[in-house]
C-alpha atoms as a PDB file:
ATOM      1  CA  UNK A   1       4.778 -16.570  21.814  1.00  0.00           C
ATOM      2  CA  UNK A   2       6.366 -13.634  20.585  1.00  0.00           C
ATOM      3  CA  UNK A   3       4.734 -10.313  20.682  1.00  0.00           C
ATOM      4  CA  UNK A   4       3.624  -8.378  17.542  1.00  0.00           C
ATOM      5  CA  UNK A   5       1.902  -5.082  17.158  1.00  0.00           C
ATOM      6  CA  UNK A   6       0.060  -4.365  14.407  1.00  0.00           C
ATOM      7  CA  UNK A   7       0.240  -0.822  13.266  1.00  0.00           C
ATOM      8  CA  UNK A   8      -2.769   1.023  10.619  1.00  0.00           C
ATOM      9  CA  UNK A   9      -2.643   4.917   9.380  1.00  0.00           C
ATOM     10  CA  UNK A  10      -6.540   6.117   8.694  1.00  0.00           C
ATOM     11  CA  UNK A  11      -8.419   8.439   6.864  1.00  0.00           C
ATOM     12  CA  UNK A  12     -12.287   7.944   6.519  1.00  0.00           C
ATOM     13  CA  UNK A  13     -12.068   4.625   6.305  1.00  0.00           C
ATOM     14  CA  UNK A  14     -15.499   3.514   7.930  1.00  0.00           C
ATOM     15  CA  UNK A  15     -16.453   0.810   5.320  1.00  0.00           C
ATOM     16  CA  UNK A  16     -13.279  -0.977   5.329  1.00  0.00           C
ATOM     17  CA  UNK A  17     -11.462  -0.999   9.083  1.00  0.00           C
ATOM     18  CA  UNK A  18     -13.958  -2.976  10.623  1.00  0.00           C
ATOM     19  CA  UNK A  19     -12.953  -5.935   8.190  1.00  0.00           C
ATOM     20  CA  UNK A  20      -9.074  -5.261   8.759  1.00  0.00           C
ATOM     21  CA  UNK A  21      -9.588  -4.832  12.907  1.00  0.00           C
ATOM     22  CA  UNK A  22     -11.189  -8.342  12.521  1.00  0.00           C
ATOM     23  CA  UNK A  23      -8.839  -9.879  10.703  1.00  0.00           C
ATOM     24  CA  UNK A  24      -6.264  -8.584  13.225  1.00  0.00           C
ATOM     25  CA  UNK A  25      -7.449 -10.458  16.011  1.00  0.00           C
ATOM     26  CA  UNK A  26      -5.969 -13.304  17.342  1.00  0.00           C
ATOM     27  CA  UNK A  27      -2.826 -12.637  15.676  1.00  0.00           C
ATOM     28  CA  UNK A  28      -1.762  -9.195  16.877  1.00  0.00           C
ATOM     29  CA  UNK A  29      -1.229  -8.846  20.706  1.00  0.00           C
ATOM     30  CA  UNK A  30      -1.916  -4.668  20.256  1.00  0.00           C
ATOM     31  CA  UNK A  31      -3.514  -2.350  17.354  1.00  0.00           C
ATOM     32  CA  UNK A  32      -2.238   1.099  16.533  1.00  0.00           C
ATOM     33  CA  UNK A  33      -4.582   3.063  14.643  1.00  0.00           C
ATOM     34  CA  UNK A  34      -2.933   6.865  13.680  1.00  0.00           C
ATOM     35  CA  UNK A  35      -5.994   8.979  11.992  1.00  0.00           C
ATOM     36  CA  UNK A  36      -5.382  11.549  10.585  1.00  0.00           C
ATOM     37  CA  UNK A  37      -8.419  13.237  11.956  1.00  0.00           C
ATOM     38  CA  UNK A  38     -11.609  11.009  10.062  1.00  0.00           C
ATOM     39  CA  UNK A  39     -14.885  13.026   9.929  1.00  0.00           C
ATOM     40  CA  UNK A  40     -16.444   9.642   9.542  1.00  0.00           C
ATOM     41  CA  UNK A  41     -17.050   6.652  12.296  1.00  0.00           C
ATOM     42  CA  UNK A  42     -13.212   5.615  11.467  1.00  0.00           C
ATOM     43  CA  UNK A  43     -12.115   6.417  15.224  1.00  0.00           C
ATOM     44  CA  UNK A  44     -15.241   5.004  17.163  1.00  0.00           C
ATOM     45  CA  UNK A  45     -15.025   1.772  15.003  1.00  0.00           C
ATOM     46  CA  UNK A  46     -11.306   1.235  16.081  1.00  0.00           C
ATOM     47  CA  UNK A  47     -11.501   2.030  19.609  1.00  0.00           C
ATOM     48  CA  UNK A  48     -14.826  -0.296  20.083  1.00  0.00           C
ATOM     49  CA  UNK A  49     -12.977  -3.352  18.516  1.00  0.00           C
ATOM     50  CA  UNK A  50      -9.669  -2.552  20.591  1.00  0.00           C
ATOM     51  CA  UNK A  51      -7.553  -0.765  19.142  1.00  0.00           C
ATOM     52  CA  UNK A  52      -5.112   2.523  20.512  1.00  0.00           C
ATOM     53  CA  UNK A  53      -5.801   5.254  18.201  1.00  0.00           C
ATOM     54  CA  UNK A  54      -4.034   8.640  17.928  1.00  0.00           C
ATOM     55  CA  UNK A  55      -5.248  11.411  15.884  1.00  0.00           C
ATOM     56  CA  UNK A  56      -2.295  13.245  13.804  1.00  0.00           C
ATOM     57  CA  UNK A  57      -2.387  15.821  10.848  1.00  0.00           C
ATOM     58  CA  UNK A  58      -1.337  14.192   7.421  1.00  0.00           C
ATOM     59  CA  UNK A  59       2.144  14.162   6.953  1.00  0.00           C
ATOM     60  CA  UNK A  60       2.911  12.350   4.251  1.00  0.00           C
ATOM     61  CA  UNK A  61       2.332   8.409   3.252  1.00  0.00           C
ATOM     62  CA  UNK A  62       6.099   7.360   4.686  1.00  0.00           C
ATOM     63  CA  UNK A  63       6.078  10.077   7.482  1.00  0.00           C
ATOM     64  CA  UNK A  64       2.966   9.195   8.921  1.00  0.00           C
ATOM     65  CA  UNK A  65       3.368   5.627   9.150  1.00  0.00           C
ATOM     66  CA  UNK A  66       7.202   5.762  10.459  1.00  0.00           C
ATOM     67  CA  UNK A  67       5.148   8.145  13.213  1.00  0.00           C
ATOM     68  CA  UNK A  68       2.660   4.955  13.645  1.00  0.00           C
ATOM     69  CA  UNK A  69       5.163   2.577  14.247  1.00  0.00           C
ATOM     70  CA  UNK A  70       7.036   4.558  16.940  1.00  0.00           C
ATOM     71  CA  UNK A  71       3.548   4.238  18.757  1.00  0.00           C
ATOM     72  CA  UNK A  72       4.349   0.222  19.308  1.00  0.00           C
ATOM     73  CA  UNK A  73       5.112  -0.895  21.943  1.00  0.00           C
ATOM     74  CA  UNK A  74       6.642  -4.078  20.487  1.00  0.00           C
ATOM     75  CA  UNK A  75       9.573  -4.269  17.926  1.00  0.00           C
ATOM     76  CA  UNK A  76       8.228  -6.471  15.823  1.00  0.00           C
ATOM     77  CA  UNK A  77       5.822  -4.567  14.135  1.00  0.00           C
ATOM     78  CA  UNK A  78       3.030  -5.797  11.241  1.00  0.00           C
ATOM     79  CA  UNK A  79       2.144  -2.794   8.800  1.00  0.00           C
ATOM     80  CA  UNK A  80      -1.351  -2.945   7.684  1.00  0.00           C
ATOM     81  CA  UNK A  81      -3.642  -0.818   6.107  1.00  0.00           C
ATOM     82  CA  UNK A  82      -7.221  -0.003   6.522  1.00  0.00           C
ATOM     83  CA  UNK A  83      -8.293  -1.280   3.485  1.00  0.00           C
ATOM     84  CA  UNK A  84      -6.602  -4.374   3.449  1.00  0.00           C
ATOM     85  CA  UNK A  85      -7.005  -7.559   5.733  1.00  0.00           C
ATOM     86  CA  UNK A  86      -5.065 -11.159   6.151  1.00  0.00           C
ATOM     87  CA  UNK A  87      -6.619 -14.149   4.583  1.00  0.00           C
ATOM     88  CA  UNK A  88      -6.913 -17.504   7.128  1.00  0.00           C
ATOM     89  CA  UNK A  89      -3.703 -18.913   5.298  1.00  0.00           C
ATOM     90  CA  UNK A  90      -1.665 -15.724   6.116  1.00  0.00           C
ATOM     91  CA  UNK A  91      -2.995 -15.485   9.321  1.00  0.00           C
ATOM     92  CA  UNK A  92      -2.076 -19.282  10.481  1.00  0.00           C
ATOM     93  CA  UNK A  93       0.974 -18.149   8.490  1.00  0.00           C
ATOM     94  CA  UNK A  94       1.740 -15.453  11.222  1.00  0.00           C
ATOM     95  CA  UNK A  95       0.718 -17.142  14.186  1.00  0.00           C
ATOM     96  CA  UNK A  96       3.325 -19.641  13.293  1.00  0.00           C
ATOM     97  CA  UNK A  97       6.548 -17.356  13.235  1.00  0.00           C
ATOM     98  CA  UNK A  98       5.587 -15.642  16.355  1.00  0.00           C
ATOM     99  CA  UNK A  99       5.537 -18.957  17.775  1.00  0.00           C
ATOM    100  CA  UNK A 100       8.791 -20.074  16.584  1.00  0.00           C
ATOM    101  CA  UNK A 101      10.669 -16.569  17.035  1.00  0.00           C
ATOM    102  CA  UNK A 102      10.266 -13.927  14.990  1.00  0.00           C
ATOM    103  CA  UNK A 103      13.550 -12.562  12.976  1.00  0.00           C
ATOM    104  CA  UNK A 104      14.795 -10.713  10.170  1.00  0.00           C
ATOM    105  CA  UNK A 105      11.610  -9.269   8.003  1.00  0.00           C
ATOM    106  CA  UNK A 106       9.022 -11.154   6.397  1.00  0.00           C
ATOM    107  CA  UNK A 107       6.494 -10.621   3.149  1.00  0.00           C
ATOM    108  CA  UNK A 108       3.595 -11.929   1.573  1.00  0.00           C
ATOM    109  CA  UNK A 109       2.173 -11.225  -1.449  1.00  0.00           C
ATOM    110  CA  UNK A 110      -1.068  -9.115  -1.708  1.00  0.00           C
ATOM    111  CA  UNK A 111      -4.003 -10.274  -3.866  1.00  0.00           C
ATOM    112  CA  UNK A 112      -6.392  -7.192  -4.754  1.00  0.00           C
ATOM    113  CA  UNK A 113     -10.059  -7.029  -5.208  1.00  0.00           C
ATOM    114  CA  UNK A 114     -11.499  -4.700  -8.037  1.00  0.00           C
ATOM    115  CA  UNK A 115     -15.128  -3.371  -8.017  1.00  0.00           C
ATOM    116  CA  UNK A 116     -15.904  -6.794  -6.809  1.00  0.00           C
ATOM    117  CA  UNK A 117     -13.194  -8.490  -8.941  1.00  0.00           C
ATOM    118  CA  UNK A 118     -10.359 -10.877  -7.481  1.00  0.00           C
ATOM    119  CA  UNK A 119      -7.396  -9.281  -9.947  1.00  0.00           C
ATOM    120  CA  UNK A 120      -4.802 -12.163 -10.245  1.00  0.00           C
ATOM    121  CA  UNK A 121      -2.441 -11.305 -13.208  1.00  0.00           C
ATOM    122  CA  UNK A 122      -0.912  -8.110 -14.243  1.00  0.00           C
ATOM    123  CA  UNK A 123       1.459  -6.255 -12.212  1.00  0.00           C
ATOM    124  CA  UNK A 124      -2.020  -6.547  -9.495  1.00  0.00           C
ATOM    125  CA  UNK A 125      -0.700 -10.178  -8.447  1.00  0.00           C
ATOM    126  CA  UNK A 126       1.730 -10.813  -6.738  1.00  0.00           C
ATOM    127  CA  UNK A 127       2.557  -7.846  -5.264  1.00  0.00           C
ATOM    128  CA  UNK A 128       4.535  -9.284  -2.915  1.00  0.00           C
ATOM    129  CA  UNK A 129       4.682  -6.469   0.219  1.00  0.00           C
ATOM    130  CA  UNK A 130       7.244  -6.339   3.172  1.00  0.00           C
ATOM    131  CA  UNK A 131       4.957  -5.691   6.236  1.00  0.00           C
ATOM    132  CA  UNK A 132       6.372  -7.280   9.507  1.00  0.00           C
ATOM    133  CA  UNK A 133       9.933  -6.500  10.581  1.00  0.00           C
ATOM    134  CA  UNK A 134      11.738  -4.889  13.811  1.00  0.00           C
ATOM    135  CA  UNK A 135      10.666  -1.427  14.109  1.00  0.00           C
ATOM    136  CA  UNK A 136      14.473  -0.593  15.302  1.00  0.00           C
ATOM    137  CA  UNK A 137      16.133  -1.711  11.860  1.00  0.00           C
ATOM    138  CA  UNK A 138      14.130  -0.379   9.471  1.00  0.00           C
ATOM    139  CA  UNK A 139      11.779   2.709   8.369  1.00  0.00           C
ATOM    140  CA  UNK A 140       9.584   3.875   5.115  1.00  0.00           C
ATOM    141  CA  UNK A 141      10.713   6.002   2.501  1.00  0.00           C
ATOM    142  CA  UNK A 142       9.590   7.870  -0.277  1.00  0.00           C
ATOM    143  CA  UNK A 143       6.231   9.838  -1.202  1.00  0.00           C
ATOM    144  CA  UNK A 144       4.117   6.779  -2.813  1.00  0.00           C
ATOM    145  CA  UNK A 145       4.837   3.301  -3.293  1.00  0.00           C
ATOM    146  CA  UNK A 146       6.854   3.700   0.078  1.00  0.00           C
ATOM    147  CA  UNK A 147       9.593   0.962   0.490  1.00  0.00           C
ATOM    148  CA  UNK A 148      11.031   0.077   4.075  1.00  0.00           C
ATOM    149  CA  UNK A 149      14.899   0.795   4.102  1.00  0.00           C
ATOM    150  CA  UNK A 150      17.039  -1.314   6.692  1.00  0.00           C
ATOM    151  CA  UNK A 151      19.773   0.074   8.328  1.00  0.00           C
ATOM    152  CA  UNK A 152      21.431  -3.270   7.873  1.00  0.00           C
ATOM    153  CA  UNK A 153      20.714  -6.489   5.813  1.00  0.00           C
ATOM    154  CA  UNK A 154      17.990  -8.850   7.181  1.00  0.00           C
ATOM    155  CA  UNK A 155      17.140 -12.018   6.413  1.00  0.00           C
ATOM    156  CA  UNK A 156      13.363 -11.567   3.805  1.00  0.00           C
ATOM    157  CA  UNK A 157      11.292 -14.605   4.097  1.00  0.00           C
ATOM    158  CA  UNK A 158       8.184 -14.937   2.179  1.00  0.00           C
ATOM    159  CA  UNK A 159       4.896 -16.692   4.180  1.00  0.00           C
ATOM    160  CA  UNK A 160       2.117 -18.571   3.003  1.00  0.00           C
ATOM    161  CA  UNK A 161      -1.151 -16.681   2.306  1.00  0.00           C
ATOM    162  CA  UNK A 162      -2.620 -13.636   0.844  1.00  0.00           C
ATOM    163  CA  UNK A 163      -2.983 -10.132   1.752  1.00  0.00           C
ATOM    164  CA  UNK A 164      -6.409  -9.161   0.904  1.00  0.00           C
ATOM    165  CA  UNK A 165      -6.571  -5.759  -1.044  1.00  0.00           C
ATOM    166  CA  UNK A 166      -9.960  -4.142  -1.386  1.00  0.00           C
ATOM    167  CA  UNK A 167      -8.514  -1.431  -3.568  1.00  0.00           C
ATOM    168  CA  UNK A 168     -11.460   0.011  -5.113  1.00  0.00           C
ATOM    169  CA  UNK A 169     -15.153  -0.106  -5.285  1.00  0.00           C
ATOM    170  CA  UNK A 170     -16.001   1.718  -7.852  1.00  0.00           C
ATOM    171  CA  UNK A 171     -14.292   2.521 -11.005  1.00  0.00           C
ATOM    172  CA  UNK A 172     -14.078   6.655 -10.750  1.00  0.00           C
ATOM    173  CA  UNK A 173     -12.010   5.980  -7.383  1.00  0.00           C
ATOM    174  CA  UNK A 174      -9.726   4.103  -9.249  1.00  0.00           C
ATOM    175  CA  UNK A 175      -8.989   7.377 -11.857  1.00  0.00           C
ATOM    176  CA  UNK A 176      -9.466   9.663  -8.801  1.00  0.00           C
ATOM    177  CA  UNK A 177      -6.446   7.955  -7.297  1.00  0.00           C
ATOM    178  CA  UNK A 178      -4.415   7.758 -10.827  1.00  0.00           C
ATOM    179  CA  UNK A 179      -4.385  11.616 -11.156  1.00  0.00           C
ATOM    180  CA  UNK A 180      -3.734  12.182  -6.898  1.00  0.00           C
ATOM    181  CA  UNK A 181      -1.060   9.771  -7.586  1.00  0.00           C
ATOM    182  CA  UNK A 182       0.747  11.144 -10.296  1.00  0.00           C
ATOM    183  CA  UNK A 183       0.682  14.465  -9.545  1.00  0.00           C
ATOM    184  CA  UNK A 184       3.077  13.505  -6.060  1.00  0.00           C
ATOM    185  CA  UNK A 185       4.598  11.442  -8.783  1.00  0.00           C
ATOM    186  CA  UNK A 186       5.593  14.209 -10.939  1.00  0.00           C
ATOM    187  CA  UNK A 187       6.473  16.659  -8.400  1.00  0.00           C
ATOM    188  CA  UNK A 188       8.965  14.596  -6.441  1.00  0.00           C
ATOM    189  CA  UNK A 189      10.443  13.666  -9.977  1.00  0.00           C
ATOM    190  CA  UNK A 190      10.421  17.362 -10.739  1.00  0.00           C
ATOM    191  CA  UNK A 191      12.176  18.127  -7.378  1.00  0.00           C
ATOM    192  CA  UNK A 192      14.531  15.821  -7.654  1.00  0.00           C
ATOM    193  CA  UNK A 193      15.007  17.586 -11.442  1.00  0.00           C
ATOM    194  CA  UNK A 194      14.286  14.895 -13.424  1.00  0.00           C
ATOM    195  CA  UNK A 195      13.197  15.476 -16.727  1.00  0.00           C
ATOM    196  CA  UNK A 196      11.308  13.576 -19.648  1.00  0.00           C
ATOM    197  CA  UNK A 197      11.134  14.131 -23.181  1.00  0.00           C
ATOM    198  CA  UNK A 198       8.006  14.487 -25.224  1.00  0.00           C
ATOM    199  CA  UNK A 199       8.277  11.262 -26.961  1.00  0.00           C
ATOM    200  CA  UNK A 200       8.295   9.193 -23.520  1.00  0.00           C
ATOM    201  CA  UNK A 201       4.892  11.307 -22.611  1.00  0.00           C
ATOM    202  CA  UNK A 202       3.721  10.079 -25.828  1.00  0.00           C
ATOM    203  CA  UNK A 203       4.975   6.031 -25.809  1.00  0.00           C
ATOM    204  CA  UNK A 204       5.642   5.006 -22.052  1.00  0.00           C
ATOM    205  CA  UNK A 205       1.518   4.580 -21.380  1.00  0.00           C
ATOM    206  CA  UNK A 206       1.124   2.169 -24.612  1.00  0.00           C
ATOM    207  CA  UNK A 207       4.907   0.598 -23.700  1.00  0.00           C
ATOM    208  CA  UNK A 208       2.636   0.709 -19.977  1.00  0.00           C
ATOM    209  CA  UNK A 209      -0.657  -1.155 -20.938  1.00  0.00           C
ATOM    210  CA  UNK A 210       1.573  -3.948 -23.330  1.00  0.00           C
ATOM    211  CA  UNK A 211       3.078  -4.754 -20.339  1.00  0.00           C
ATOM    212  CA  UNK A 212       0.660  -4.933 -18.278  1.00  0.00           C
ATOM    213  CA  UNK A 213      -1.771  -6.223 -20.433  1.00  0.00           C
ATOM    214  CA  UNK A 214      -0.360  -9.125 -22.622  1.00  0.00           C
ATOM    215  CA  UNK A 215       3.135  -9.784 -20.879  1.00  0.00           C
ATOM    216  CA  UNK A 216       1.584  -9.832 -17.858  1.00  0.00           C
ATOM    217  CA  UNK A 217      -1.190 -11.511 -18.786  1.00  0.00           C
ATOM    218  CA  UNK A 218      -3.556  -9.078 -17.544  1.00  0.00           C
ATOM    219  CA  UNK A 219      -5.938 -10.066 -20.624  1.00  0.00           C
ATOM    220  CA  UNK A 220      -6.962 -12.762 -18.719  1.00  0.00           C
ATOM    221  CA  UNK A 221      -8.528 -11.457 -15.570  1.00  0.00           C
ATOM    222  CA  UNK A 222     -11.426 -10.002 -18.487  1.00  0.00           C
ATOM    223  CA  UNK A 223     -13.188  -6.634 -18.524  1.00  0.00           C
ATOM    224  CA  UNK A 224     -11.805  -5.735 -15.275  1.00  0.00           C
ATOM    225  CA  UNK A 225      -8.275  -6.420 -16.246  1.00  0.00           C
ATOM    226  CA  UNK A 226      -8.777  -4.445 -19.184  1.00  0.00           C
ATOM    227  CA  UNK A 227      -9.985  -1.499 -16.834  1.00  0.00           C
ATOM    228  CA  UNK A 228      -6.918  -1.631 -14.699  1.00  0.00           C
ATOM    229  CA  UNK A 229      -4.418  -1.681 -17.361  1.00  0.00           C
ATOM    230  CA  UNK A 230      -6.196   0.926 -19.420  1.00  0.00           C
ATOM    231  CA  UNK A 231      -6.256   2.952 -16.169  1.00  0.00           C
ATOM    232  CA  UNK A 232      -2.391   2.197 -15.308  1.00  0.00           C
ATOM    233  CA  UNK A 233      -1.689   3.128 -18.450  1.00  0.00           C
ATOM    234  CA  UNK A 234      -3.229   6.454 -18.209  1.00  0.00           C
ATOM    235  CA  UNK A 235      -1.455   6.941 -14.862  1.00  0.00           C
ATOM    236  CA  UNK A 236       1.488   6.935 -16.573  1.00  0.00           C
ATOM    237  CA  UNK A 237       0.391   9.165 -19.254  1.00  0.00           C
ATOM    238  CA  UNK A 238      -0.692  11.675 -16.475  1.00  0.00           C
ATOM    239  CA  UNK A 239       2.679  10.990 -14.657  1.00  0.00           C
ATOM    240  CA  UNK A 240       5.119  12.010 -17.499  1.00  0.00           C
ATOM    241  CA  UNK A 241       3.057  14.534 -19.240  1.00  0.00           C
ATOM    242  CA  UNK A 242       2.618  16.690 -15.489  1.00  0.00           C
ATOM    243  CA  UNK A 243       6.317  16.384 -15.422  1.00  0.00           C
ATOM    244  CA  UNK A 244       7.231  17.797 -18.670  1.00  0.00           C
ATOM    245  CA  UNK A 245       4.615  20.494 -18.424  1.00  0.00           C
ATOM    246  CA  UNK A 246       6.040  21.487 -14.901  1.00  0.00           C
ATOM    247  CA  UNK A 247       9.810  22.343 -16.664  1.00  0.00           C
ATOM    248  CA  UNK A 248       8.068  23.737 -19.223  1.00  0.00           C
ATOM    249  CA  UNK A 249       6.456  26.527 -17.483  1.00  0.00           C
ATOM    250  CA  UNK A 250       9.383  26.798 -15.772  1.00  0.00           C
ATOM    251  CA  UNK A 251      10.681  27.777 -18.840  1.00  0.00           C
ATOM    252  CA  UNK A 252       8.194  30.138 -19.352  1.00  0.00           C
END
């Protein structure tokens, strides 16, 4: 069987690694944990179930984890994080590529879990997620929503089963994360000196939540649908308005 580290970055992340380490075992034959220095029981937890960790100072969402993943000792490396774990189907889904070789990259799509809520429509499901390729032929990139760029085409094949997502546990970490996320948002648009007019500050959150909502069909995963495209939609909202503020006291 072929050998497959699986590789975490951690911050505080007490109520939520113990259900990822689990999931892990079995199926990965070693466990990187990078912290980036947890004043919680996010270290101890890791190293009792197994797991190598190495503390490092935050360096950034794509940074950090290419800095995980040169940890491995394995190519083939499976990028998790702490707040996610693999369902039995993915798992049996895993255990059979490493038995028949692994090659090229493979994804699954992640299935997230809202303040108790299985979210199953929207842009929420299927969020299909590239997480085990060779460490050698690929890397992250970019400040959120990293992607993995490959220094040459591979071969993508999609496996059976669902990443588990437990995104959020209570609704004010959800809005929490909307305004840390669009302010990196805005200021790597704004340093890459992109601009946006007023009128796209004003339209692209309800153009946002239509989407989301009724052409995605987010309507029908009920009140907590309508939370997360209400909140998505705001995102947006905070994302473009930042922006255009930023040039504008530029201009000042």
């Amino acid at each position: 069987m072929q050998k497959l580290s699986a590789v975490i970055i951690a911050f505080n992340e007490e109520r939520n690694i113990k259900r990822c380490l689990h999931s892990l075992q079995g199926v990965a034959d070693e466990i990187i944990v990078v912290d980036s220095y947890s004043v919680d029981n996010t270290a101890s937890i890791c190293e009792k179930h197994g797991a190598k960790v190495v503390q490092q100072k935050w360096q950034g969402y794509s940074e950090q984890k290419n800095f995980a993943n040169r940890l491995a000792s394995h190519d083939y490396i499976l990028s998790i994080d702490a707040d996610e774990a693999l369902s039995e189907e993915l798992r049996s889904s895993i255990l059979n590529i490493k038995n028949e070789g692994l090659s090229g990259a493979y994804q699954f799509n992640r299935l997230n879990n809202y303040c108790g809520h299985w979210i199953k429509h929207s842009s929420w499901y299927p969020d299909t997620k590239l997480r085990i390729w060779n460490k050698n032929k690929g890397e992250w990139q970019g400040e959120i929503h990293e992607t993995i760029a490959f220094k040459t085409p591979v071969n993508i094949q999609l496996l059976k089963g669902d990443l588990l997502h437990y995104s959020y546990y209570e609704i004010k970490e959800h809005i929490a994360q909307a305004n840390k996320f669009s302010e990196i948002a805005a200021e790597d648009r704004y340093r890459k000196g992109k601009t946006v007019n007023f009128a796209k500050v004003l339209f692209a959150p309800f153009f946002k939540f239509i989407k989301e909502y009724f052409i995605k069909l987010g309507i029908l995963d009920g009140k907590a649908g309508l939370i997360v495209c209400m909140i998505s939609s705001h995102e947006t909202f905070l994302k473009y308005s930042k922006l255009y503020f930023k040039h504008l006291s530029k201009k000042d």
